[in-house]
C-alpha atoms as a PDB file:
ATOM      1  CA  UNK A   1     -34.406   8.072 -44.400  1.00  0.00           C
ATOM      2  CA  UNK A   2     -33.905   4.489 -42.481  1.00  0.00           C
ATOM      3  CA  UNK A   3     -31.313   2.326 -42.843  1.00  0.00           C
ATOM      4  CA  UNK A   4     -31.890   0.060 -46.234  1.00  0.00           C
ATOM      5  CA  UNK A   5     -34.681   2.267 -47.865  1.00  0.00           C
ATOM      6  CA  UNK A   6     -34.441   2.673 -51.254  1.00  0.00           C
ATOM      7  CA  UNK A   7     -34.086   6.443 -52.938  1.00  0.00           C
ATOM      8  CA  UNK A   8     -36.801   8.335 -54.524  1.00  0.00           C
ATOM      9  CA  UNK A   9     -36.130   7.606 -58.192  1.00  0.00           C
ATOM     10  CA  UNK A  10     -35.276   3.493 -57.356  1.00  0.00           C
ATOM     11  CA  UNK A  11     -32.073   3.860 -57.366  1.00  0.00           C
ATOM     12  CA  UNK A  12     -29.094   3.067 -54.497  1.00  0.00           C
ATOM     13  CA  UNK A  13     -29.889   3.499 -50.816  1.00  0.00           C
ATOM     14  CA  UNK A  14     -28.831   7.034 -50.208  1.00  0.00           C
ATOM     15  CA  UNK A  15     -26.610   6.323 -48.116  1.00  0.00           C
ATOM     16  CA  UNK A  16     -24.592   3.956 -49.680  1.00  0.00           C
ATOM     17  CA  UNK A  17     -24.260   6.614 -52.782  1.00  0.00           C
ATOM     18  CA  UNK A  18     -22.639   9.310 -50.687  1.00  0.00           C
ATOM     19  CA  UNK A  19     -19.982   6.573 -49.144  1.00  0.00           C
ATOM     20  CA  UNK A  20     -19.340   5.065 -52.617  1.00  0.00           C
ATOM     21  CA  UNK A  21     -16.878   7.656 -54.125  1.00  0.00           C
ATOM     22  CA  UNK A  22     -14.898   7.306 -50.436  1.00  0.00           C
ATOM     23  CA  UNK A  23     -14.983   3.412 -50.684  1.00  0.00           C
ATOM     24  CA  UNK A  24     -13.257   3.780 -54.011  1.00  0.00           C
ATOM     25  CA  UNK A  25     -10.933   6.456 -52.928  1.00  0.00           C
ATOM     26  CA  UNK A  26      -9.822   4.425 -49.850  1.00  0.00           C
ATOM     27  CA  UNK A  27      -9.698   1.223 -52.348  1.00  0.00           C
ATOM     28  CA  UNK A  28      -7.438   3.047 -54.436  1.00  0.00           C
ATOM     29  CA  UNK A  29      -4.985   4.079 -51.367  1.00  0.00           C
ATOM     30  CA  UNK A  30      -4.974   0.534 -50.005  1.00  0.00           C
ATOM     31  CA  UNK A  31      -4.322  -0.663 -53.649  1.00  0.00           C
ATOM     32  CA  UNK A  32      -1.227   1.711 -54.276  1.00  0.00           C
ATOM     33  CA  UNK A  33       0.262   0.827 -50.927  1.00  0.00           C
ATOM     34  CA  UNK A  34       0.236  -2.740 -51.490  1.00  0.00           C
ATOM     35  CA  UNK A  35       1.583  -2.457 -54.889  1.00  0.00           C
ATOM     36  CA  UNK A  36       4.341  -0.357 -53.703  1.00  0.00           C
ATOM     37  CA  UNK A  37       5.121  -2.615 -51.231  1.00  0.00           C
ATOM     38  CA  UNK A  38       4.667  -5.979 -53.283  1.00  0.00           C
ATOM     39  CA  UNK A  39       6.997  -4.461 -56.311  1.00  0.00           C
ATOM     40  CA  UNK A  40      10.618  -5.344 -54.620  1.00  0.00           C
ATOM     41  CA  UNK A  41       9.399  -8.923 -53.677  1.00  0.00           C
ATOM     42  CA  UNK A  42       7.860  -9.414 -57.220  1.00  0.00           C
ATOM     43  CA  UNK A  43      10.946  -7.851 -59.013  1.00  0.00           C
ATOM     44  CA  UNK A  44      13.441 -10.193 -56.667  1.00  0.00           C
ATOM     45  CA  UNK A  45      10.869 -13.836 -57.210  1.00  0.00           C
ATOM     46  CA  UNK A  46      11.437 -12.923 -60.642  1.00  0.00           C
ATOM     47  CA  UNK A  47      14.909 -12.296 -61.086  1.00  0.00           C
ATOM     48  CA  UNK A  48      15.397 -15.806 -58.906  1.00  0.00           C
ATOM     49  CA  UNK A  49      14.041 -17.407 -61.562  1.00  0.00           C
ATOM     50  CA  UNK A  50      16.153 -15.435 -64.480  1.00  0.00           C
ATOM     51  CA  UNK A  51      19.512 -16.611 -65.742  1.00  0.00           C
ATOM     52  CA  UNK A  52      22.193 -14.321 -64.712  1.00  0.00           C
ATOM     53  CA  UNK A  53      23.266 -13.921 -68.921  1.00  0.00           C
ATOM     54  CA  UNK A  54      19.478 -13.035 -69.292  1.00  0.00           C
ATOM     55  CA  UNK A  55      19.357 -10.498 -66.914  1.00  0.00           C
ATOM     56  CA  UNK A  56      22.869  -8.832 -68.037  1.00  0.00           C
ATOM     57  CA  UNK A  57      21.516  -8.756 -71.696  1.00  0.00           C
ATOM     58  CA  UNK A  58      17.695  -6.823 -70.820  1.00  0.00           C
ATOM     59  CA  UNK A  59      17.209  -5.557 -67.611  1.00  0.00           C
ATOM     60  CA  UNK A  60      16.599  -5.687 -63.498  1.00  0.00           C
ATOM     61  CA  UNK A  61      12.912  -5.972 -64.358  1.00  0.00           C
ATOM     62  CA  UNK A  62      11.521  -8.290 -66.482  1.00  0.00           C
ATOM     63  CA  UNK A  63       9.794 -11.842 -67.008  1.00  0.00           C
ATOM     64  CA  UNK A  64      12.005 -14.849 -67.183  1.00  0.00           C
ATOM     65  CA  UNK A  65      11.917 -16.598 -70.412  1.00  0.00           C
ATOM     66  CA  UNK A  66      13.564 -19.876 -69.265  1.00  0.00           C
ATOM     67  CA  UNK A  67      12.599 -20.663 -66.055  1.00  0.00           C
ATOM     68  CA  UNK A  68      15.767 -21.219 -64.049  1.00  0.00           C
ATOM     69  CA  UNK A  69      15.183 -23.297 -61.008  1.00  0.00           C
ATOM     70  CA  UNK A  70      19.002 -23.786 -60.780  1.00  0.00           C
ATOM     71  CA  UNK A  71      19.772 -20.807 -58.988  1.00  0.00           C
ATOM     72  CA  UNK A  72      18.140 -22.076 -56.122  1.00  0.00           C
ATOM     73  CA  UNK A  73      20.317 -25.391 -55.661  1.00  0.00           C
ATOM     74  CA  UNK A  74      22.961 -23.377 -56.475  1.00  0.00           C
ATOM     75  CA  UNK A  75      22.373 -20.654 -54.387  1.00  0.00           C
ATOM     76  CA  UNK A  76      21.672 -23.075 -51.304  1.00  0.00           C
ATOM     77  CA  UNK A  77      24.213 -25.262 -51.379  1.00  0.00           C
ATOM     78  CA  UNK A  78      26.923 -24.245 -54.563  1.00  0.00           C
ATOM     79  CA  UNK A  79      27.775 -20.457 -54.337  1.00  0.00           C
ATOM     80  CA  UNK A  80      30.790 -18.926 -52.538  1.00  0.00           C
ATOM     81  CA  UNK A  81      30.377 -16.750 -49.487  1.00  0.00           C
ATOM     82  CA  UNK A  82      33.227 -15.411 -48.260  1.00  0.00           C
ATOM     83  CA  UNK A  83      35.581 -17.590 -49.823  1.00  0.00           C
ATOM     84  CA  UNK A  84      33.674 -20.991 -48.741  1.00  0.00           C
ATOM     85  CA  UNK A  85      31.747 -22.594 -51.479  1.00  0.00           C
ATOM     86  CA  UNK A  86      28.633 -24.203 -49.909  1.00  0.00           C
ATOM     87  CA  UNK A  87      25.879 -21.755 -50.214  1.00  0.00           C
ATOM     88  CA  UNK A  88      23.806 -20.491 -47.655  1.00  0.00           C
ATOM     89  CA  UNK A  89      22.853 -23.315 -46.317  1.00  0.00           C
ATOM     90  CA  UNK A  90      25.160 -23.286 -42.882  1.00  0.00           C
ATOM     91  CA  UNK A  91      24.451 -19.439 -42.551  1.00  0.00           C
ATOM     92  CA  UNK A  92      20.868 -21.152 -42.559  1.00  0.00           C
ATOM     93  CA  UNK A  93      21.339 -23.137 -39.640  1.00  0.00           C
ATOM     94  CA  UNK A  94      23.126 -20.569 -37.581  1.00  0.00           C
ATOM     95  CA  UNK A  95      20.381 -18.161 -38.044  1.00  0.00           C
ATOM     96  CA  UNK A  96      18.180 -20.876 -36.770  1.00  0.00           C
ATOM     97  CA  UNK A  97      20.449 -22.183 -33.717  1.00  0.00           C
ATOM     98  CA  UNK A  98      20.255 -18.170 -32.678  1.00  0.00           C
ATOM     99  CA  UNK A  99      16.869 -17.403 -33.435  1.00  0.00           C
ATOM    100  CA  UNK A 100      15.040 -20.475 -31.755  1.00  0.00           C
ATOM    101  CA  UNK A 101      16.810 -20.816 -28.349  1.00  0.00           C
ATOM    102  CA  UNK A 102      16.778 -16.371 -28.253  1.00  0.00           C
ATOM    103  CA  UNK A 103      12.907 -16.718 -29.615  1.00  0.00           C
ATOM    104  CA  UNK A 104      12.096 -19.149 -26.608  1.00  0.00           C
ATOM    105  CA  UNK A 105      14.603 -17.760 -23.458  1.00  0.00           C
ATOM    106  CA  UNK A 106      13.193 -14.462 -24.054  1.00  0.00           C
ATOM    107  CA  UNK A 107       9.764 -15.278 -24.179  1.00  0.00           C
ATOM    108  CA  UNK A 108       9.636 -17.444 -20.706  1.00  0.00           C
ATOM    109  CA  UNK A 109      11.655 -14.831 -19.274  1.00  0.00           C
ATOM    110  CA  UNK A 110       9.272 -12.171 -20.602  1.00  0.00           C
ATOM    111  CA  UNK A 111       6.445 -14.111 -19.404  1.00  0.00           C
ATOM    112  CA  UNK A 112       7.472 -14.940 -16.021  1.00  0.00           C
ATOM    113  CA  UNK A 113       9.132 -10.958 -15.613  1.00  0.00           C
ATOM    114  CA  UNK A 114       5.503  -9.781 -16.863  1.00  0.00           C
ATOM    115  CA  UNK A 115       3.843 -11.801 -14.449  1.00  0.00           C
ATOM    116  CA  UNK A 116       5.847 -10.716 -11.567  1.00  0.00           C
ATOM    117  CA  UNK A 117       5.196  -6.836 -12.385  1.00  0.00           C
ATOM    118  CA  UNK A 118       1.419  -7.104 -13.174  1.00  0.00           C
ATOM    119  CA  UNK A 119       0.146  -9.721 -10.566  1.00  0.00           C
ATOM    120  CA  UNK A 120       2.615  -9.958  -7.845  1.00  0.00           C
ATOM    121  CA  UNK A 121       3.075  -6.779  -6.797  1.00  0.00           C
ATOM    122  CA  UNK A 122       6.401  -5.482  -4.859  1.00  0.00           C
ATOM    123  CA  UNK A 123       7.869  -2.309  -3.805  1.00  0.00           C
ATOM    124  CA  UNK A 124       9.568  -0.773  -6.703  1.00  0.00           C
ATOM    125  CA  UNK A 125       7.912  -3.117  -9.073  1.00  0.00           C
ATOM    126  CA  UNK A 126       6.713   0.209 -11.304  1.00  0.00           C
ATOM    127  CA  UNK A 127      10.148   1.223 -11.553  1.00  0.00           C
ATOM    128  CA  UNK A 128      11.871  -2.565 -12.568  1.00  0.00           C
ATOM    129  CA  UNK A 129       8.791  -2.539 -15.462  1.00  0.00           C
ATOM    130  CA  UNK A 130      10.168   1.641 -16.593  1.00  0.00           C
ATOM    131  CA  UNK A 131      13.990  -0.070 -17.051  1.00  0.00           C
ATOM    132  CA  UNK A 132      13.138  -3.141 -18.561  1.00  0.00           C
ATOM    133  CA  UNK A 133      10.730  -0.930 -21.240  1.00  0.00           C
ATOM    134  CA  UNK A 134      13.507   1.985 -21.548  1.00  0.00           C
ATOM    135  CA  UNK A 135      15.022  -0.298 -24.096  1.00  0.00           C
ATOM    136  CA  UNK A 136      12.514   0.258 -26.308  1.00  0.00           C
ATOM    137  CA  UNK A 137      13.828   3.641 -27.051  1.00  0.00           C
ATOM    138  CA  UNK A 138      17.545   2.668 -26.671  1.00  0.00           C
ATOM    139  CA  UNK A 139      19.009   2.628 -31.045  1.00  0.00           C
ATOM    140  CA  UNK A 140      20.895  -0.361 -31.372  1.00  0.00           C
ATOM    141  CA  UNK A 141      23.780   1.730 -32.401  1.00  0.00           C
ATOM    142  CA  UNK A 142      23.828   2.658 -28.684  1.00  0.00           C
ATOM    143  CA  UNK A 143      24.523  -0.758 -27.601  1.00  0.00           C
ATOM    144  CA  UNK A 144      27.077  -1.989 -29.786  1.00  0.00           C
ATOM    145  CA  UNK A 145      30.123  -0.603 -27.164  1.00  0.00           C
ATOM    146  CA  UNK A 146      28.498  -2.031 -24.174  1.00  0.00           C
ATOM    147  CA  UNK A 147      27.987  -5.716 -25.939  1.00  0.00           C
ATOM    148  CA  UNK A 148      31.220  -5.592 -27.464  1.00  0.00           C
ATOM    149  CA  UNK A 149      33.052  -5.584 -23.783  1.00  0.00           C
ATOM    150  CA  UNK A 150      30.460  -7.699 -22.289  1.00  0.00           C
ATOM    151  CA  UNK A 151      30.861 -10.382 -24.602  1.00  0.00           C
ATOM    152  CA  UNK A 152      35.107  -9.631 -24.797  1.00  0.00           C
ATOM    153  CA  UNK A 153      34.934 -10.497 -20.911  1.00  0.00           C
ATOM    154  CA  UNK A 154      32.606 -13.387 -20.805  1.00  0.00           C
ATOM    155  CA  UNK A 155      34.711 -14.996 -24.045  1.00  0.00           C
ATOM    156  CA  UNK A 156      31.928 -14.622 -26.171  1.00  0.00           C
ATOM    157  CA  UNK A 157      32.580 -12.652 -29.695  1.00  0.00           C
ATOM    158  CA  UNK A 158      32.171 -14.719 -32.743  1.00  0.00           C
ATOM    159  CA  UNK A 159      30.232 -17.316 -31.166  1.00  0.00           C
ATOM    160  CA  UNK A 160      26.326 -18.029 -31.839  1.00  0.00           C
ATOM    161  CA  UNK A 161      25.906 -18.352 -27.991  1.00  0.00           C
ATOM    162  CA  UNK A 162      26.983 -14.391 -28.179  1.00  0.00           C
ATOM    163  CA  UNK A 163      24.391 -13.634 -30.465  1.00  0.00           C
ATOM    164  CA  UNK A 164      21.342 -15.699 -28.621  1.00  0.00           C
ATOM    165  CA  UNK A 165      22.482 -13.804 -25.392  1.00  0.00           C
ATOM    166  CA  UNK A 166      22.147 -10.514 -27.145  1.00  0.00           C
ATOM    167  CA  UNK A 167      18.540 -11.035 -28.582  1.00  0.00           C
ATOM    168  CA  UNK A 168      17.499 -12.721 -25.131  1.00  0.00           C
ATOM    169  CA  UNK A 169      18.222  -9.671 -23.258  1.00  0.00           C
ATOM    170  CA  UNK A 170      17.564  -7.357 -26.322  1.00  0.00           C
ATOM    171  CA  UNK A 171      14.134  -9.181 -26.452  1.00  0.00           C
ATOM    172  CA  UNK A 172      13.127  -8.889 -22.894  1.00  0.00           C
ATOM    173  CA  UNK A 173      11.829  -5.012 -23.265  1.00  0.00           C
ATOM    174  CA  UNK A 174       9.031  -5.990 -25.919  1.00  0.00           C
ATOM    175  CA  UNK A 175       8.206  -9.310 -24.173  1.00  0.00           C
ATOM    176  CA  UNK A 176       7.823  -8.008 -20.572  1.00  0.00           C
ATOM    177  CA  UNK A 177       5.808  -5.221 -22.122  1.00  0.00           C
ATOM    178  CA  UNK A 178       3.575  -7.537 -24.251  1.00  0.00           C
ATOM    179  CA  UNK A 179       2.895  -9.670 -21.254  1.00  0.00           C
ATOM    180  CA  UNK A 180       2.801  -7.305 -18.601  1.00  0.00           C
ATOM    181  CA  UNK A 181      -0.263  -5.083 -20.239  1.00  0.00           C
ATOM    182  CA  UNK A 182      -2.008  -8.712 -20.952  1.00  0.00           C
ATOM    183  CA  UNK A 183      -1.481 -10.232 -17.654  1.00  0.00           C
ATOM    184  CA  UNK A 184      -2.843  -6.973 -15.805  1.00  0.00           C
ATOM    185  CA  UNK A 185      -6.417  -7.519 -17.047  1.00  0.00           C
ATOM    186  CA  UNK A 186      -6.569 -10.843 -15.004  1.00  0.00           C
ATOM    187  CA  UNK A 187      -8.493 -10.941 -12.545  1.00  0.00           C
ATOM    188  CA  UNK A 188      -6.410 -10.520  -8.765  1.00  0.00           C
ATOM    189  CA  UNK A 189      -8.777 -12.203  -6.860  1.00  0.00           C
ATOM    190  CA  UNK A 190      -7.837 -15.054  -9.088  1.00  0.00           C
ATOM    191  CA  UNK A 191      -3.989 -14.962  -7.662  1.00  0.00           C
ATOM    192  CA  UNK A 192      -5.491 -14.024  -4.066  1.00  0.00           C
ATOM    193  CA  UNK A 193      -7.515 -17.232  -3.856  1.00  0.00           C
ATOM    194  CA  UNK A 194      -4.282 -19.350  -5.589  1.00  0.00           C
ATOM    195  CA  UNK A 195      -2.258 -17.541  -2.515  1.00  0.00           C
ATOM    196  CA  UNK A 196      -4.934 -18.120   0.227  1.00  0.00           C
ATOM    197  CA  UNK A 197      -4.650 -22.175  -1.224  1.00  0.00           C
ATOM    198  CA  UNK A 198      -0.636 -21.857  -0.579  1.00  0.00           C
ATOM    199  CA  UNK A 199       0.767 -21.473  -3.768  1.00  0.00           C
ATOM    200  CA  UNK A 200       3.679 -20.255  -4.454  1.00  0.00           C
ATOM    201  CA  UNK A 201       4.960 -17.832  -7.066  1.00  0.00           C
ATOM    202  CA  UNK A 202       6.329 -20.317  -9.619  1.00  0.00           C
ATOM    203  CA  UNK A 203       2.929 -22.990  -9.044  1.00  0.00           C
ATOM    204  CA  UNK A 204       0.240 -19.584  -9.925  1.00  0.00           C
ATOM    205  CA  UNK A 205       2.580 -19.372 -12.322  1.00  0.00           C
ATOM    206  CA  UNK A 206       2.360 -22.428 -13.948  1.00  0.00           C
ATOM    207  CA  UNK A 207      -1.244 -23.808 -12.881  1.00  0.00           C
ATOM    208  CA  UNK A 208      -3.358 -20.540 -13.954  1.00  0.00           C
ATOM    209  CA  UNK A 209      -1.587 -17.784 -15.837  1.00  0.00           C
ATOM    210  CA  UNK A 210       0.710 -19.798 -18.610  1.00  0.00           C
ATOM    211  CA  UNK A 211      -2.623 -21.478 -19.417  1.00  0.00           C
ATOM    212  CA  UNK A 212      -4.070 -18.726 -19.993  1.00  0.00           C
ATOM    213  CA  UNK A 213      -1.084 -16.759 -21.884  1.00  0.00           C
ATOM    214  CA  UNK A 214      -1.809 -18.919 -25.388  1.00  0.00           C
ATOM    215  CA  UNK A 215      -2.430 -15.871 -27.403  1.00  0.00           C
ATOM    216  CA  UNK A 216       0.025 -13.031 -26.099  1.00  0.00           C
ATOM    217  CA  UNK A 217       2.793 -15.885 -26.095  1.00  0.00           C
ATOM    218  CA  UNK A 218       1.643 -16.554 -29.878  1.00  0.00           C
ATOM    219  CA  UNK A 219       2.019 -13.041 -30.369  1.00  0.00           C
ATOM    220  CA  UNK A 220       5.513 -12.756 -28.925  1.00  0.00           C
ATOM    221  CA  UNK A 221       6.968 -15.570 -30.427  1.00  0.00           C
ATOM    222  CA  UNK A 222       6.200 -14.487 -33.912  1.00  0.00           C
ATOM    223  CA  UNK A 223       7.173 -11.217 -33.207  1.00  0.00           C
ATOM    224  CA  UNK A 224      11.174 -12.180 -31.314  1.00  0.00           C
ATOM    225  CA  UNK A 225      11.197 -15.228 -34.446  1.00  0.00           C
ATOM    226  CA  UNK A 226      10.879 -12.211 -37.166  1.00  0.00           C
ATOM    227  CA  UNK A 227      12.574  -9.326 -35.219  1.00  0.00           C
ATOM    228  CA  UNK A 228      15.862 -11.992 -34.454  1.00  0.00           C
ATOM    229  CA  UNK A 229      15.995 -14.194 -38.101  1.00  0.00           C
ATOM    230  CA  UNK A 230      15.908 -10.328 -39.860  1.00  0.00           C
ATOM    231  CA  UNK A 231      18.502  -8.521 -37.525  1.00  0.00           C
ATOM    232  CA  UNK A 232      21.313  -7.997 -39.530  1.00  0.00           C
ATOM    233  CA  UNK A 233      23.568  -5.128 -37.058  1.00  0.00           C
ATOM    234  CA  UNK A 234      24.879  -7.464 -34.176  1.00  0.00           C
ATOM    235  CA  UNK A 235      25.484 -10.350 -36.971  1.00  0.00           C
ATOM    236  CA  UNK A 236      27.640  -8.346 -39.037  1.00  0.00           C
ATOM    237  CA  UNK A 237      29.228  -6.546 -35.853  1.00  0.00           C
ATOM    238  CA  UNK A 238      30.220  -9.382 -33.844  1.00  0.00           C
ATOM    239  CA  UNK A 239      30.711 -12.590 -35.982  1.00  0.00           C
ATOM    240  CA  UNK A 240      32.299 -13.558 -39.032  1.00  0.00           C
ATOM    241  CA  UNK A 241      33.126 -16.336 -41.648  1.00  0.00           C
ATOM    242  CA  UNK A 242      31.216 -19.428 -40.283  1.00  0.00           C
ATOM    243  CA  UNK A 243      29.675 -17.548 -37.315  1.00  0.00           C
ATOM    244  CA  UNK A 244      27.028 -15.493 -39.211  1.00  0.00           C
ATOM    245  CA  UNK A 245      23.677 -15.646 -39.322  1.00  0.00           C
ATOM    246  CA  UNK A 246      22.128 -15.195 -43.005  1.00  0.00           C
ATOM    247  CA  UNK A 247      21.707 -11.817 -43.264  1.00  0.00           C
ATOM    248  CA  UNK A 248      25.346 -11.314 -42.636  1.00  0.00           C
ATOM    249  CA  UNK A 249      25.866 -14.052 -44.956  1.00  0.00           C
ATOM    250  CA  UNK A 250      23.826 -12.404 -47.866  1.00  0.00           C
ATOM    251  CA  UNK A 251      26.133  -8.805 -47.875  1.00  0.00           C
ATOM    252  CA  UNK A 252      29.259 -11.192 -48.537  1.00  0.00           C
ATOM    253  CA  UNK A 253      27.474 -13.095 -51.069  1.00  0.00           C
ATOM    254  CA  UNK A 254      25.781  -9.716 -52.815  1.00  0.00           C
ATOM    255  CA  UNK A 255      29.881  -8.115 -52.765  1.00  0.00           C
ATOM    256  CA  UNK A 256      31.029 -11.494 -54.387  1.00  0.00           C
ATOM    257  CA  UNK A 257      33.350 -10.153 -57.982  1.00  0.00           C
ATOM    258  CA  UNK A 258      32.652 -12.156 -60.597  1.00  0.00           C
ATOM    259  CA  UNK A 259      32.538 -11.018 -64.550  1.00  0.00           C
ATOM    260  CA  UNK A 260      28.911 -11.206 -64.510  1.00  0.00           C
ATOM    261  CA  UNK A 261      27.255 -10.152 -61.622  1.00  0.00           C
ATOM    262  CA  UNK A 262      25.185 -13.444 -60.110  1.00  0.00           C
ATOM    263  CA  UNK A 263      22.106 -11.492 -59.506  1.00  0.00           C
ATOM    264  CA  UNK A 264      19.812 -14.693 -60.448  1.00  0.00           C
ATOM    265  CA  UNK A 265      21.826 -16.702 -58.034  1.00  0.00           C
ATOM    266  CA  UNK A 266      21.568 -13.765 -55.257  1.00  0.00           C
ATOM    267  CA  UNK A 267      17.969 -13.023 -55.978  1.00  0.00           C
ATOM    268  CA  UNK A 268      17.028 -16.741 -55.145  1.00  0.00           C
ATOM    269  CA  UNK A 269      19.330 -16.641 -51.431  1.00  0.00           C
ATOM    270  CA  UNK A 270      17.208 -13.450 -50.808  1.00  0.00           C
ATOM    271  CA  UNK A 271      14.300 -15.646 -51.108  1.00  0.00           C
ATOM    272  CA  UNK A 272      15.474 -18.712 -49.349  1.00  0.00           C
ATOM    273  CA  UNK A 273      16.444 -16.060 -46.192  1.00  0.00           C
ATOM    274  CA  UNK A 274      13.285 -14.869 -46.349  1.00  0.00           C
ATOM    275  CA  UNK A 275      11.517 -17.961 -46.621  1.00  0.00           C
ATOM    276  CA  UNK A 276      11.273 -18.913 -42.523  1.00  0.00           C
ATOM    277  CA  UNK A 277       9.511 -15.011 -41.863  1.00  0.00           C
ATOM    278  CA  UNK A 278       6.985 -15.583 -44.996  1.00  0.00           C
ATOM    279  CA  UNK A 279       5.857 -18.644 -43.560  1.00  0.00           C
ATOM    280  CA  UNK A 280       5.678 -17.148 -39.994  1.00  0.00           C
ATOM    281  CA  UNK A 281       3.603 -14.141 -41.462  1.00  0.00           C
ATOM    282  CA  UNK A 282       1.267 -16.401 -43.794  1.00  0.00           C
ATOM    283  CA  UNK A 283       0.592 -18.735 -41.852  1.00  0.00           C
ATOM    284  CA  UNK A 284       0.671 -17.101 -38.229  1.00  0.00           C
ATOM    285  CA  UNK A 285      -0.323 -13.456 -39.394  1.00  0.00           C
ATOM    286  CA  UNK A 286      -4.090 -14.416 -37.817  1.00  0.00           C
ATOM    287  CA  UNK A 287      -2.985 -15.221 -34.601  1.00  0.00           C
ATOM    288  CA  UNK A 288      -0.912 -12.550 -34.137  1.00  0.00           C
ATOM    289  CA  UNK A 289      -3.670  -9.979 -34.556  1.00  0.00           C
ATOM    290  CA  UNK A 290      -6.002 -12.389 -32.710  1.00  0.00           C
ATOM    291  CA  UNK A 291      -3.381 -11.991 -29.575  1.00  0.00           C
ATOM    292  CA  UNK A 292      -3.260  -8.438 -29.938  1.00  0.00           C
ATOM    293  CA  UNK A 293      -7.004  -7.668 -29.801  1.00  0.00           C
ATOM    294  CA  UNK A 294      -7.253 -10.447 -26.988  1.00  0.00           C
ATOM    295  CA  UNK A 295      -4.756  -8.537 -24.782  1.00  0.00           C
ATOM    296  CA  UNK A 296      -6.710  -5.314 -25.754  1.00  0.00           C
ATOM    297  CA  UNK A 297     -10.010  -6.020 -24.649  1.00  0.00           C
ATOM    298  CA  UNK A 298      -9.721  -8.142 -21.519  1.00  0.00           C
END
């Protein structure tokens, strides 16, 4: 029967009756998924907004009754962490002063390094791209000892600059590998013709392939901002007190003794931590996929 023609007895296009038990099915799936994954971020918004005397008296899960918006001032600027009694609000900051500068070194570097393997080929090129990318299958724990006496030489534990050096280098395997399989879908007679013209490495560089890297940059970016703001193993390994980045931060603030346990208080820094990588995945979620695809089918 062609596409669109109606069954027999008037009813529903044949076809579309033998998919509609497998539409709901797969409905169903996605459904389940998404509540599973939804129900910690609903149980912790709600518990921000939950006195702490509330919660103690019912339960983990529940509605507020009062809605208490003080846990959030609190919370960013009032609670003690470790001992120092002004919120999250500087951990804040140093997760940003390590996650911008790392976000942005890493993704030149990754650009240019990309570049370099994909367009301007060299002897041994092939075998620079296989190192850079092994770190992709490197676990962090693996690191740790290495870091730990490069940054003890260079006079660098406990410092933010430690940390942006670690996710700059860290960062380079997924941004040389992001740009690298985009950049090799432009055309070389492209670079030939730039060459032929006399420029140089740096001026192809700059004139014709960063204007044309918009969405795989897009797509790096978002991914080093989210990877870096939510590590939470070099923070904790290689700073502490005013040093840490947020994550860090939250463990001391989630081990804080107190008579009643400040889960309102803690639910709410949760939030505020989270707050930058929401944003980044609401609002930049598009573009992300958009820059994958794009690299895919050039």
């Amino acid at each position: 029967m062609p596409r669109g023609v109606m069954s027999g007895d008037g009813g529903l296009p044949m076809r579309d009756r033998s998919f509609a038990p497998s539409r709901a099915l797969i409905y169903l799936i996605v459904t389940l998924f998404a509540a599973a994954y939804l129900a910690p971020l609903v149980v912790v918004v709600l518990n921000s907004l939950r006195a702490d005397e509330e919660i103690a008296q019912s339960s983990m899960i529940g509605w507020p009754q009062h809605m208490a918006w003080g846990n959030y001032a609190l919370a960013w600027s009032g609670f003690c962490v470790a001992e120092t009694c002004s919120g999250i609000r500087p951990y804040m900051l140093n997760s940003a002063l390590i996650t911008i500068p790392a976000t942005i070194f890493s993704t030149l570097l990754g650009a240019v390094a990309g570049y370099a393997v994909s367009l301007w080929r060299f002897r041994g090129d092939n075998w620079i791209y296989g190192i850079v990318t092994l770190g992709l299958f490197l676990p962090q724990q693996m690191r740790l000892l290495p870091w730990t006496i490069v940054l003890r030489d260079i006079g660098l534990i406990n410092t933010l600059t430690g940390l942006v050096l670690i996710h700059t280098i860290q960062g380079l395997s997924f941004t040389v590998l992001f740009c690298r399989n985009y950049y090799i879908a432009i055309p070389h007679e492209l670079i030939r013709a730039a060459r032929i013209d006399g420029a140089g490495f740096f001026r192809i560089f700059w004139r014709i392939i960063l204007p044309l890297s918009s969405p795989i940059l897009i797509v790096t970016v978002i991914w080093q901002f989210t990877h870096i703001w939510n590590e939470f193993l070099y923070g904790v390994t290689f700073t502490t007190g005013q040093q840490q980045p947020v994550t860090a931060a939250l463990i001391a603030l989630s081990a804080a003794v107190a008579d009643i346990p400040h889960y309102g208080v803690q639910s709410a820094a949760v939030i505020i931590a989270a707050l930058p990588t929401l944003l980044i995945y609401l609002f930049g979620g598009r573009y992300f996929v958009r820059g994958l695809t794009a690299g895919a089918v050039k």
